[in-house]
Protein backbone atom coordinates (compact mmCIF):
# COMPACT_ATOMS: atom_id res chain seq x y z
CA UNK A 1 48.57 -0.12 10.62
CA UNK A 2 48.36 -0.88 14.21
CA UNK A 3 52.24 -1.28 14.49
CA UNK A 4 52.73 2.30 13.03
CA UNK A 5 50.59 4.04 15.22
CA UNK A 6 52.32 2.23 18.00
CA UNK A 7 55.82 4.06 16.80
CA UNK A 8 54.48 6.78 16.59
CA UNK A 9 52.45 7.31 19.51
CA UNK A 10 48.95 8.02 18.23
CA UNK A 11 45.74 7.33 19.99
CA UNK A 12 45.01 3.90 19.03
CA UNK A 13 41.27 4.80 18.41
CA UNK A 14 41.92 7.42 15.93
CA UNK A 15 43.50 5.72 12.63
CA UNK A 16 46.33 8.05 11.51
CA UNK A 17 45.02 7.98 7.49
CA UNK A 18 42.31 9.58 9.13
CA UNK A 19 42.29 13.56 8.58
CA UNK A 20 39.98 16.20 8.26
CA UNK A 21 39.26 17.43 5.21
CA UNK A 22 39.72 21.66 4.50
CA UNK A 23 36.31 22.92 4.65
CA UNK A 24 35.26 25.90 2.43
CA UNK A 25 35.25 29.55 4.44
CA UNK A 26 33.81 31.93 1.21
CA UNK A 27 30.25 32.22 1.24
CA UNK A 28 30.57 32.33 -2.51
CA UNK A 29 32.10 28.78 -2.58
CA UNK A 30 29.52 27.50 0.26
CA UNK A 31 26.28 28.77 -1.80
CA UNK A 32 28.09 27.28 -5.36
CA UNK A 33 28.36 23.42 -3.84
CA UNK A 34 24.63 24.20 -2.40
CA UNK A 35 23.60 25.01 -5.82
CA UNK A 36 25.43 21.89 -7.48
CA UNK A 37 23.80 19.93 -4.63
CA UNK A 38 20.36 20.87 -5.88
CA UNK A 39 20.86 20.51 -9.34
CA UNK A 40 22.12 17.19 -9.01
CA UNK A 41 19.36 16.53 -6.39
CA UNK A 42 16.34 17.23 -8.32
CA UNK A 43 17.08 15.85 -11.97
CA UNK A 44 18.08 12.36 -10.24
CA UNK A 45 14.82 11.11 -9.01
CA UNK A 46 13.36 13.50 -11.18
CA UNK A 47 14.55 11.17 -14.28
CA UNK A 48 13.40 7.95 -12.27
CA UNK A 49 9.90 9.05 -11.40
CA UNK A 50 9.13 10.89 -15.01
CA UNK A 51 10.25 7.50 -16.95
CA UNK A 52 7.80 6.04 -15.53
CA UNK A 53 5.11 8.26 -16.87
CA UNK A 54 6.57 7.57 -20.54
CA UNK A 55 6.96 3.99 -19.60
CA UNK A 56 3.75 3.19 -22.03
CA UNK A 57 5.29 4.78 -25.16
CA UNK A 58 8.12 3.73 -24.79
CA UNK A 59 7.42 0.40 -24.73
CA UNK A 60 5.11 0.70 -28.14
CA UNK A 61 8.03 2.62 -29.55
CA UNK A 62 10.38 -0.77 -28.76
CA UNK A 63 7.50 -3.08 -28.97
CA UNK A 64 8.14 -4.35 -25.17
CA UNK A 65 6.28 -6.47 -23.47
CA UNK A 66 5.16 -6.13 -19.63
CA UNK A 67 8.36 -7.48 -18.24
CA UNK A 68 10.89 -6.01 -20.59
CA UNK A 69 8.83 -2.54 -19.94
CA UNK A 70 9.23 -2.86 -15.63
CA UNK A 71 12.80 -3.86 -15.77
CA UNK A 72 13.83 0.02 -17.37
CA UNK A 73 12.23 1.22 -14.07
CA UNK A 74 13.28 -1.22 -11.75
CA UNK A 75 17.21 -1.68 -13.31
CA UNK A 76 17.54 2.25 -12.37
CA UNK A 77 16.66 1.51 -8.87
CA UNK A 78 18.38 -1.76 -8.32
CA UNK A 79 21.60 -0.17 -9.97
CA UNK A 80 21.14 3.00 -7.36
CA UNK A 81 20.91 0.77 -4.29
CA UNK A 82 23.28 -1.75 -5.12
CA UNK A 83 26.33 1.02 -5.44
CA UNK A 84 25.27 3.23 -3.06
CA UNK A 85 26.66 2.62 0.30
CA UNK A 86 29.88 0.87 -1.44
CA UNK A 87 30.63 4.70 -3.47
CA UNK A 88 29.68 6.54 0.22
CA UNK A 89 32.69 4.86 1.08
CA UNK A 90 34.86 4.95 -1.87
CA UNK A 91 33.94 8.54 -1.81
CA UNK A 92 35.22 8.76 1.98
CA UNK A 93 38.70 6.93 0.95
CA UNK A 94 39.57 8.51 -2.34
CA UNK A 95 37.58 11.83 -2.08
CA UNK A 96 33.74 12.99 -2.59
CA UNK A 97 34.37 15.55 -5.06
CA UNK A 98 36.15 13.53 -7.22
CA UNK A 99 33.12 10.62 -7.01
CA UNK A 100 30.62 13.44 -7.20
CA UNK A 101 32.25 14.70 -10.30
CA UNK A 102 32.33 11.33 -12.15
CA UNK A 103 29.18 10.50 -11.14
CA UNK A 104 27.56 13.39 -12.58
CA UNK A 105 29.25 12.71 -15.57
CA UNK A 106 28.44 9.26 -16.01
CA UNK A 107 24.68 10.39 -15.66
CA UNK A 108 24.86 13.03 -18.35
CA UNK A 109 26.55 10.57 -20.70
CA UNK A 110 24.18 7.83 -19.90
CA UNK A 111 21.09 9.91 -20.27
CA UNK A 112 22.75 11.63 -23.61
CA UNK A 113 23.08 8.03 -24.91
CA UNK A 114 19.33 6.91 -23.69
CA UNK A 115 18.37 9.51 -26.49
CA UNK A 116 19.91 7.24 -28.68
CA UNK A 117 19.04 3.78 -28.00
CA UNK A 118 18.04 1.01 -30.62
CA UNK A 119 17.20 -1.75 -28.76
CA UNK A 120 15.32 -2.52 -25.59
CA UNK A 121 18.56 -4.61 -24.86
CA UNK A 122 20.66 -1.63 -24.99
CA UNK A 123 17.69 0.64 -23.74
CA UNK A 124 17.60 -1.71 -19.92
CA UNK A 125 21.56 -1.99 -20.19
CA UNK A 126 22.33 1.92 -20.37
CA UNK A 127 19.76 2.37 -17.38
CA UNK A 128 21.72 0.18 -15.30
CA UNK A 129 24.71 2.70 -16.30
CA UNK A 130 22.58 5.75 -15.39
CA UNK A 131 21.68 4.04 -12.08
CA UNK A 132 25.16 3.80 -11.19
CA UNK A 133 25.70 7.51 -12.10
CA UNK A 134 23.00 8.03 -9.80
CA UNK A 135 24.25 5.96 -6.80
CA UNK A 136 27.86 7.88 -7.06
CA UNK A 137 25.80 11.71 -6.82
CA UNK A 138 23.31 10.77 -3.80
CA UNK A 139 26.39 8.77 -1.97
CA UNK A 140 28.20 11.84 -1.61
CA UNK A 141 25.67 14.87 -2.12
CA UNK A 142 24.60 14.81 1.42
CA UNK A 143 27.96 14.22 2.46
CA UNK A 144 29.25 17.44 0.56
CA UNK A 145 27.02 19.33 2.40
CA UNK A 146 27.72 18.26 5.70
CA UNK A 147 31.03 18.62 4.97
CA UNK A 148 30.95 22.42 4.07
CA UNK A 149 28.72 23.71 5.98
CA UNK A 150 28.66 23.40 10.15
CA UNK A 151 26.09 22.02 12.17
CA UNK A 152 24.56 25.44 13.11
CA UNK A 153 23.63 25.73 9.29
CA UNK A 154 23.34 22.53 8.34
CA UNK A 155 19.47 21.84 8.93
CA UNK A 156 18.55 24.82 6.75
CA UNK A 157 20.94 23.49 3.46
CA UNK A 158 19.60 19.82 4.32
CA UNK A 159 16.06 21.16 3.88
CA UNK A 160 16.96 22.86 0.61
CA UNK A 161 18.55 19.90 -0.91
CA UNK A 162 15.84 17.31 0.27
CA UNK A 163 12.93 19.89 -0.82
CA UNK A 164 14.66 19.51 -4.34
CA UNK A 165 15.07 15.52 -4.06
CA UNK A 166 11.07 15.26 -3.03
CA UNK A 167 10.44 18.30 -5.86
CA UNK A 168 12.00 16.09 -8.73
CA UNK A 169 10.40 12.53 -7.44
CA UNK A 170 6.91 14.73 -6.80
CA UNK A 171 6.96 16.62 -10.31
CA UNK A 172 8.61 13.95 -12.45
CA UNK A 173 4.92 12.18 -13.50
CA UNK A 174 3.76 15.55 -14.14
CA UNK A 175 6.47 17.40 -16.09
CA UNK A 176 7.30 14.11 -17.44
CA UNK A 177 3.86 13.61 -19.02
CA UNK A 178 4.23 17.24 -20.35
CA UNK A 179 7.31 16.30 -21.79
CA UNK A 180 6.06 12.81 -23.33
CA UNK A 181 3.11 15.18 -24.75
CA UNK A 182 4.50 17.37 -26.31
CA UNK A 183 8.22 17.08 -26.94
CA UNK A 184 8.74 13.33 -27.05
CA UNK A 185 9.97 10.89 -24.33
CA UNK A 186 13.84 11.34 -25.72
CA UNK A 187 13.34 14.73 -23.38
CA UNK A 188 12.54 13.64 -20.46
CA UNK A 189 16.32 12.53 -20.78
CA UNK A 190 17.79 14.78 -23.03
CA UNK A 191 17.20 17.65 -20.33
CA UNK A 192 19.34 15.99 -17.55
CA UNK A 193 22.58 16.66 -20.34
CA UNK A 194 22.95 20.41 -20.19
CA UNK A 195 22.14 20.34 -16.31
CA UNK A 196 24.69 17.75 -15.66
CA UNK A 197 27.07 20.24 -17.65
CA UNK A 198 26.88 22.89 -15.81
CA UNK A 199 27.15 21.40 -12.62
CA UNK A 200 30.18 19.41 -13.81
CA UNK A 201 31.88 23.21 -15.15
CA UNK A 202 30.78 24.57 -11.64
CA UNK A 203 33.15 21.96 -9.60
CA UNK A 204 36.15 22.34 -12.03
CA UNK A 205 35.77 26.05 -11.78
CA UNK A 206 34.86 26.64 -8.35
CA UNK A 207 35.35 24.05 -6.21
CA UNK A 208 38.96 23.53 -4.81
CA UNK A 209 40.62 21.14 -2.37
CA UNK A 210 38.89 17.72 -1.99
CA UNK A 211 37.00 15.94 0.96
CA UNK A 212 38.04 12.77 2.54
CA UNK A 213 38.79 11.53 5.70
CA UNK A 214 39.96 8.24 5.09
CA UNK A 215 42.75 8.50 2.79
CA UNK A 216 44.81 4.95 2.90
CA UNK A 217 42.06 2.84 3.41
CA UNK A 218 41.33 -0.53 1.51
CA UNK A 219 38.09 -0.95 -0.20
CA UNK A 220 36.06 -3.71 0.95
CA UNK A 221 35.25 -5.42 -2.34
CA UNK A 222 34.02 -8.93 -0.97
CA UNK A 223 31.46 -6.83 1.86
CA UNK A 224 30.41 -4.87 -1.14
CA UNK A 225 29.24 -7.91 -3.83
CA UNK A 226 27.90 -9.51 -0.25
CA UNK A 227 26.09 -6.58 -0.02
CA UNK A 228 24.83 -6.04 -3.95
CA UNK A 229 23.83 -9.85 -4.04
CA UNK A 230 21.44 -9.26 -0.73
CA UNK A 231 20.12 -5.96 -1.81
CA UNK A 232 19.01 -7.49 -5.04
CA UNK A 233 17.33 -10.38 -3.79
CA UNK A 234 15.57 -8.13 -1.43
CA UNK A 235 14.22 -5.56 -3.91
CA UNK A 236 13.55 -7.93 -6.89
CA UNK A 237 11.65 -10.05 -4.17
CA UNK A 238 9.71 -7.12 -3.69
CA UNK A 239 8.92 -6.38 -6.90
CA UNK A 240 7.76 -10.41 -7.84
CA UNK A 241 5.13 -10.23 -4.89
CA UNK A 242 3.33 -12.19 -4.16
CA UNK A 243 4.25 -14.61 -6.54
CA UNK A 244 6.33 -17.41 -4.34
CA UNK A 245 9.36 -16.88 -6.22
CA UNK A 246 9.39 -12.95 -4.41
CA UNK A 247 8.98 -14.69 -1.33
CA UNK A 248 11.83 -16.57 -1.99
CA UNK A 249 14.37 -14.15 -2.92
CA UNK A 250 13.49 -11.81 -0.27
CA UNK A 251 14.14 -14.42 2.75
CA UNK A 252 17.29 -15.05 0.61
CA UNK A 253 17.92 -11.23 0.79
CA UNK A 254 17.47 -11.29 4.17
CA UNK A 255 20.00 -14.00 5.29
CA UNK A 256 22.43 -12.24 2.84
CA UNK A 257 21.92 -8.99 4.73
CA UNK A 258 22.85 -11.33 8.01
CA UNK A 259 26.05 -13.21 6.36
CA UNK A 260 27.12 -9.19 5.24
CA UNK A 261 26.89 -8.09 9.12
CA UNK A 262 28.50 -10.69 9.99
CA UNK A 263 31.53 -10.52 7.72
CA UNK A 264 31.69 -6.64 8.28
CA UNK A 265 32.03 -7.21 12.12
CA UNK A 266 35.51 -9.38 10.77
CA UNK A 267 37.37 -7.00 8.53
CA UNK A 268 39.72 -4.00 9.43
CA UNK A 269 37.90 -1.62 6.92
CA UNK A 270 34.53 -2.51 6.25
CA UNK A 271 32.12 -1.07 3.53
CA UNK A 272 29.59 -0.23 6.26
CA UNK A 273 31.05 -0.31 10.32
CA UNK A 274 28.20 -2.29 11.51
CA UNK A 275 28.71 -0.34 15.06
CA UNK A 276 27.00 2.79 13.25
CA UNK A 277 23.54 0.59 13.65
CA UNK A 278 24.52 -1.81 16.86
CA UNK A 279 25.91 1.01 18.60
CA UNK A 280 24.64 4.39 17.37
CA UNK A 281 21.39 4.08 18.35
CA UNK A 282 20.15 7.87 16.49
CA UNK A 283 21.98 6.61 13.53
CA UNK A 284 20.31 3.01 13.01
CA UNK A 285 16.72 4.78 14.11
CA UNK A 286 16.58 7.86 12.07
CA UNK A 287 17.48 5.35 9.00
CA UNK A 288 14.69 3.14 10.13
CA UNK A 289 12.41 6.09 10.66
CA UNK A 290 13.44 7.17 6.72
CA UNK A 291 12.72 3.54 5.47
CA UNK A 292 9.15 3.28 7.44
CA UNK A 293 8.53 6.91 5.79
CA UNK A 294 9.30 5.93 2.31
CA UNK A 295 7.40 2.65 2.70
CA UNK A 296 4.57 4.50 3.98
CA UNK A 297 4.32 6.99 1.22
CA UNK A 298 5.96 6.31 -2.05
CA UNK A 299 2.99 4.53 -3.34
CA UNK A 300 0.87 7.37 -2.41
CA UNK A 301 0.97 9.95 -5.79
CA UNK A 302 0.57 6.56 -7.66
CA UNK A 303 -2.40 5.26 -6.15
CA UNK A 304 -4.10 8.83 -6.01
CA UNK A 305 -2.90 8.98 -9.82
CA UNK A 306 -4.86 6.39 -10.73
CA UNK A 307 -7.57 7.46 -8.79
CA UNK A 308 -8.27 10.23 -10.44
CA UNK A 309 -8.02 8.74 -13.44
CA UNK A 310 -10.20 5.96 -13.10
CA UNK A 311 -12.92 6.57 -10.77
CA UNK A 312 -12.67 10.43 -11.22
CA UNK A 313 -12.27 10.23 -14.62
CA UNK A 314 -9.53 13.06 -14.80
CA UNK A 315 -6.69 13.14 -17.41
CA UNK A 316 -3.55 12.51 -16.86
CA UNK A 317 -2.15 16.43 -17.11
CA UNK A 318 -4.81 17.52 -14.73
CA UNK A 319 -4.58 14.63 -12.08
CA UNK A 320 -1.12 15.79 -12.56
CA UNK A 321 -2.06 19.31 -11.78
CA UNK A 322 -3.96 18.21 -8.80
CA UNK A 323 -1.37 16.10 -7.20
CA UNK A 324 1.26 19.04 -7.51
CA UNK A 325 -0.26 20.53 -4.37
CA UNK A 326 1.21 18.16 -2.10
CA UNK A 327 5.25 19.12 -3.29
CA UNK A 328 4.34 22.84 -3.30
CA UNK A 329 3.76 22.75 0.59
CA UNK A 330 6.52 20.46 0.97
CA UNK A 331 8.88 22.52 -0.98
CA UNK A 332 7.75 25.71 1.25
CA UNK A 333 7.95 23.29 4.23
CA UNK A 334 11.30 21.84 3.98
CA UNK A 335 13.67 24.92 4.35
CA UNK A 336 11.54 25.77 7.55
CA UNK A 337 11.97 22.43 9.13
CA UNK A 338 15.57 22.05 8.39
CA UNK A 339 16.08 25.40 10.22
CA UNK A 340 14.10 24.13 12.81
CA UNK A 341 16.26 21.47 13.57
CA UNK A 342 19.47 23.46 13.91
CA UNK A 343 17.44 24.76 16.85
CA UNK A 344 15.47 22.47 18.17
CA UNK A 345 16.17 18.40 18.53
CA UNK A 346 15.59 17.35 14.97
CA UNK A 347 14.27 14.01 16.01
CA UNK A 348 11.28 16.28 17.82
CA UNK A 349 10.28 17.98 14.18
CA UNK A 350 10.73 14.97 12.56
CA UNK A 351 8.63 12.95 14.67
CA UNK A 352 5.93 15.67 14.16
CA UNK A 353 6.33 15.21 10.46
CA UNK A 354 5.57 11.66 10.44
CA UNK A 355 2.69 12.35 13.22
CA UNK A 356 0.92 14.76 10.44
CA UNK A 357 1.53 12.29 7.43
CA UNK A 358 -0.34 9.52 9.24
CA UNK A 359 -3.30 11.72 9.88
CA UNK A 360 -2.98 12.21 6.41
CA UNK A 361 -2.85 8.83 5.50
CA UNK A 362 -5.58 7.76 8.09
CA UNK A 363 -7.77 10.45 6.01
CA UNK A 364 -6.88 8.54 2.41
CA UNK A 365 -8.42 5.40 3.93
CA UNK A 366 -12.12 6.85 3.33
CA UNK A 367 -12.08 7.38 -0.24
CA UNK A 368 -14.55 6.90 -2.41
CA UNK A 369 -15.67 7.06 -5.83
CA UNK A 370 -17.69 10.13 -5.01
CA UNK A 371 -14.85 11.89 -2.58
CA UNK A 372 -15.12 15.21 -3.29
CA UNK A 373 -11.90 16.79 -5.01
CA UNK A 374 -11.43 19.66 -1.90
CA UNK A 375 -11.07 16.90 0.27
CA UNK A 376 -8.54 14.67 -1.28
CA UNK A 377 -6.76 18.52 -2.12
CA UNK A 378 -6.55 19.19 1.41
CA UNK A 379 -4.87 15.99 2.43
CA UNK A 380 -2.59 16.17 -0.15
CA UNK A 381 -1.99 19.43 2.09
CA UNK A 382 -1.02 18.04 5.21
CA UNK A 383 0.81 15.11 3.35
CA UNK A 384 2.73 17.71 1.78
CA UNK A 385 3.31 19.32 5.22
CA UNK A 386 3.99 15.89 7.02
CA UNK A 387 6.68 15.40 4.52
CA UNK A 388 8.32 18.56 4.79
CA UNK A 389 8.55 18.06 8.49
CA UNK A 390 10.36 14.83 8.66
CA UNK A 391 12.32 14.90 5.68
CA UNK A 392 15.20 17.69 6.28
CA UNK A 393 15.53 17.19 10.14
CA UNK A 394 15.69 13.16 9.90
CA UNK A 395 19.02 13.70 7.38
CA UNK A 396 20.26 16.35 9.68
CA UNK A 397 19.79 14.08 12.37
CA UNK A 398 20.98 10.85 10.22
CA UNK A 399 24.36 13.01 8.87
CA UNK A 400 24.76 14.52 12.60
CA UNK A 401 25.01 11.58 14.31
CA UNK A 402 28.25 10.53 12.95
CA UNK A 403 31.93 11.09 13.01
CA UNK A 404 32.91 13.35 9.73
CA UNK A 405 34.83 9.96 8.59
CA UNK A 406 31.42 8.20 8.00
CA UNK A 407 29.65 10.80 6.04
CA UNK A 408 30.09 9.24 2.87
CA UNK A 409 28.70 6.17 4.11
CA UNK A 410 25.73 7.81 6.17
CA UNK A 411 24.49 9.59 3.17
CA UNK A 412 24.88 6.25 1.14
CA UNK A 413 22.63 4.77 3.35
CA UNK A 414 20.39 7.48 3.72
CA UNK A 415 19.74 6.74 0.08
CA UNK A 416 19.59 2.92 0.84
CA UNK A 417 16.83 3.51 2.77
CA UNK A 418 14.78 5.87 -0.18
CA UNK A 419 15.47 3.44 -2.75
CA UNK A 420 14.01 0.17 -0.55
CA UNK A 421 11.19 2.44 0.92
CA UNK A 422 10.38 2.98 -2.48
CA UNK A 423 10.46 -0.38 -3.63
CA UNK A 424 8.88 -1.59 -0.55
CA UNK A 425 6.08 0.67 -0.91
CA UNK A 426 5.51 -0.09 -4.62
CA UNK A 427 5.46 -3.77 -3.94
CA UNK A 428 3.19 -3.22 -1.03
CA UNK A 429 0.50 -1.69 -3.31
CA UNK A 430 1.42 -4.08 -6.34
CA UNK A 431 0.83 -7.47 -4.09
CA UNK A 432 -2.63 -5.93 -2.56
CA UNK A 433 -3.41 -5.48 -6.48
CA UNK A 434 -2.77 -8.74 -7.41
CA UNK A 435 -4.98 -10.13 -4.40
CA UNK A 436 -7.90 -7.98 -4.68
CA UNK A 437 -8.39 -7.35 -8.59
CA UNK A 438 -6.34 -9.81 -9.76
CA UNK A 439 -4.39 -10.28 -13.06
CA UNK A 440 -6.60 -8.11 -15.35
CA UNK A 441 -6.94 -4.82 -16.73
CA UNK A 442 -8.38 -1.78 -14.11
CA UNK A 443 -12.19 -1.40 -16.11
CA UNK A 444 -15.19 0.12 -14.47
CA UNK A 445 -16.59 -3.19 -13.36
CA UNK A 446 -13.17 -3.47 -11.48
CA UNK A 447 -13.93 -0.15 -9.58
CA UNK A 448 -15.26 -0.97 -6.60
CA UNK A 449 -12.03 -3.69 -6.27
CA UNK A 450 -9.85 -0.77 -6.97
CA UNK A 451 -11.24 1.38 -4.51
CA UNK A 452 -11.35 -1.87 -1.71
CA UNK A 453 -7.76 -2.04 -2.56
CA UNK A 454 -6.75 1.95 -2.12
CA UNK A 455 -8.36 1.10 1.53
CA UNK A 456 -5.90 -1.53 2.32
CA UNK A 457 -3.08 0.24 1.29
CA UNK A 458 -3.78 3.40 2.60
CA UNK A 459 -4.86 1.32 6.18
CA UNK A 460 -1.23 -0.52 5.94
CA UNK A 461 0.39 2.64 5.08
CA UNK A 462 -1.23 4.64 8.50
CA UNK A 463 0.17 1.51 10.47
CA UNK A 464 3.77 1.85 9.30
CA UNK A 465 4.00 5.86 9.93
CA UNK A 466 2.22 5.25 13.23
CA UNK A 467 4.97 2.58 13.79
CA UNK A 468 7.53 5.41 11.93
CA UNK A 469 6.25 7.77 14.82
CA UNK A 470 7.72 5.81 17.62
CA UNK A 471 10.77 4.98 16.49
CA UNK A 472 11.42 8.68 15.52
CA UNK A 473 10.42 9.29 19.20
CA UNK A 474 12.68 6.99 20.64
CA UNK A 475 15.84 7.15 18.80
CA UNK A 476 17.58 9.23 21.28
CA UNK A 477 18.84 13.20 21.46
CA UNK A 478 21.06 13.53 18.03
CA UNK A 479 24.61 14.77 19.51
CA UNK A 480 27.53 13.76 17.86
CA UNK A 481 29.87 13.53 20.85
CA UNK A 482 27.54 10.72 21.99
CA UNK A 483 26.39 9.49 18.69
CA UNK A 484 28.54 6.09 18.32
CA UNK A 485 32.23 4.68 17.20
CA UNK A 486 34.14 7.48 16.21
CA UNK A 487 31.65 10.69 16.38
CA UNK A 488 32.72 13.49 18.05
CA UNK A 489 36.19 12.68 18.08
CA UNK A 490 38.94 14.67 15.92
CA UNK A 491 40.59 13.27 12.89
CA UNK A 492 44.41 13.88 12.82
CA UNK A 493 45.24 16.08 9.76
């Protein structure tokens, strides 16, 4: 490759199979891939978060036991993270419409044929298959969108999108439950089919032209099984803890993660250019900043769930009703703070996000069994306004920060970083479980455990979005011409 740019004179910095794609000028076509983008957004973690909710009938339906019955959450999530980055950059080589497209389809089909299921076998080994759908929508949504529409409008779309990404992990227990109730858990699935339809007949029929920058490039299949392996071992570690054999396969996880940076910094096309985290230093922070967020919060709606449940003796449809207050200020705070941060340095509103959400958190650490229900209502407030905050202007600041060549990748990683927040998170509160109750089931005598336990986690969750603040601080102004190898400079077309 080097040779032929030689002949033929091109800077030797800017690959010649590198072109910019045609971006979309109709409004019409614009608002259509926005409205694909949210559809797509919200059933995703929507069908990942409401599962869970039907996880316990389910498993009497299949006559699971406990391991059988975590491994049809946790296959959807390892699936997701283990093809995410690796499509991001498929996506970027052979075109993100064309990955977006089959990966919508594949999570129609797979959640058509979850309606179907005889066997927990098949049941775990079609999730895995819907995960993968998954991982080929989120490592290219983002990337869609930042591909149509220009920086001056791209914080306002971002916030859109990400209020329907929180809106479908936030309402999934409690639609889900509704769904479980009343209809049958086959729903919860079934209902992702006719939405996946429609957004697959909206691409054929309105979308045109394709995006990719990277045309000619070879897929880096060894980087990406390096990769899967490591990501594995990190997030099953996570989800064994504390047990020693977690322990175990996250340090191997870790030194995986090292041996894949290591080979990426060797070959011509990697899966991930390691130089977006050594040497983009918004890049690598506002991904660190999304990981600390996640870890800091995912666990929260579960906790509170059983909270309410438990010690408040709620049922499940109205702890669900309570608990919706926190996405219904996010989802009127997102669009605002992506605007925001088309006009003022994302990284600013973002940081204030994450500043609110560990008041928030800091507030959570003196429950009680007699906390009165305004109070936990009002910091599900300014959690739901923390949220909004950092969410939208971290992407904007995450996609911004890179050349148009690494979108595909950026927004893979961006939904690295949700997927091991969340399992970080979960593990977090999981491990402090096992220490302070123990092995046995959650019964009144157990309360004042429980609620020592909500108090750790909520105090280790504070520390990690104080920690979140700082490196949101520090991460630098986001500006692409500055941003790292490759940003701001044009792609031959």
């Amino acid at each position: 490759m080097v040779k032929e740019m030689r002949k033929t004179g091109a800077p030797a910095e800017v690959p010649e199979i590198c072109r910019t794609a045609d971006t979309p000028d109709i409004a019409t076509e614009k608002r259509v891939v926005l409205l694909i983008a949210i559809l797509s957004g919200f059933i995703t973690p929507f069908d990942g978060s409401a599962v869970n909710i039907a996880l316990p009938t389910i498993g009497a339906e299949f006559h699971m036991n406990a391991i059988a019955l975590s491994w049809v959450a946790t296959a959807y999530l390892l699936s997701s993270a283990v093809f995410l980055v690796p499509f991001g950059k498929i996506a970027d080589i052979y075109g993100r419409k064309k990955v977006f497209l089959y990966g919508i389809a594949i999570f129609s089909l797979a959640s058509l044929l979850m309606t179907m299921v005889p066997s927990t076998e098949m049941f775990i080994g079609i999730r895995v298959f819907q995960g993968l759908g998954s991982a080929m929508i989120f490592g290219t949504g983002v990337a869609i969108l930042t591909s149509v529409f220009p920086p001056g409008e791209r914080g306002k779309v971002l916030g859109i999108y990400i209020t329907a990404v929180y809106l479908g992990l936030s309402l999934g227990p409690f639609l889900g439950g509704m769904m479980t109730h009343y209809l049958g858990w086959r729903s919860i699935f079934f209902v992702n089919v006719p939405i996946g339809i429609i957004a697959v007949f909206l691409i054929l029929w309105k979308l045109k032209g394709e995006w990719l920058e990277c045309k000619g490039e070879k897929f880096d299949l060894t980087g990406s099984i390096i990769y899967g392996a490591a990501i594995v071992a990190v997030m099953y570690g996570f989800s064994s803890l504390p047990d020693v054999k977690g322990a175990i396969l996250v340090a191997a996880g870790i030194v995986g993660m090292i041996i894949f940076a290591l080979y990426e910094m060797r070959v011509p096309f990697p899966v991930l250019d390691i130089r977006l985290l050594t040497k983009n230093r918004v890049f690598a922070l506002s991904n660190l900043s999304a990981l600390i967020n996640y870890s800091a919060t995912f666990a929260v709606t579960f906790l509170l769930s059983l909270d309410l449940q438990y010690t408040k003796g709620f049922t499940p449809e109205h702890a669900g009703i309570i608990l919706v207050a926190q996405p219904v200020v996010q989802a009127m705070i997102s669009p605002i703070a992506g605007r925001l941060s088309d006009r003022i340095e994302p990284r600013i509103v973002a940081s204030a996000g994450m500043a609110i959400t560990s008041f928030g958190l800091f507030l959570l650490i003196f429950l009680t069994d007699n906390t009165p229900l305004w109070y936990l209502v009002i910091i599900l407030l300014i959690l739901g306004t923390g949220f909004g905050l950092f969410s939208s202007p971290n992407t904007n600041a995450i996609m911004s920060a890179v050349d148009r060549k690494f979108y595909g990748v950026a927004s893979g990683m961006n939904g690295t970083m949700r997927l091991l927040g969340q399992m970080l998170s979960m593990g977090i509160a999981m491990m402090i479980f096992a220490i302070v109750i123990g092995p046995v089931e959650i019964t009144p005598e157990y309360y004042p455990q429980f609620i020592s336990s909500l108090h750790y986690a909520f105090i280790l969750f504070t520390i990690f979005c104080i920690i979140g603040v700082f490196a949101s601080l520090v991460r630098g102004k986001t500006s692409p011409v500055h941003a790292g190898p490759g940003a701001g400079k044009k792609s031959v077309r």
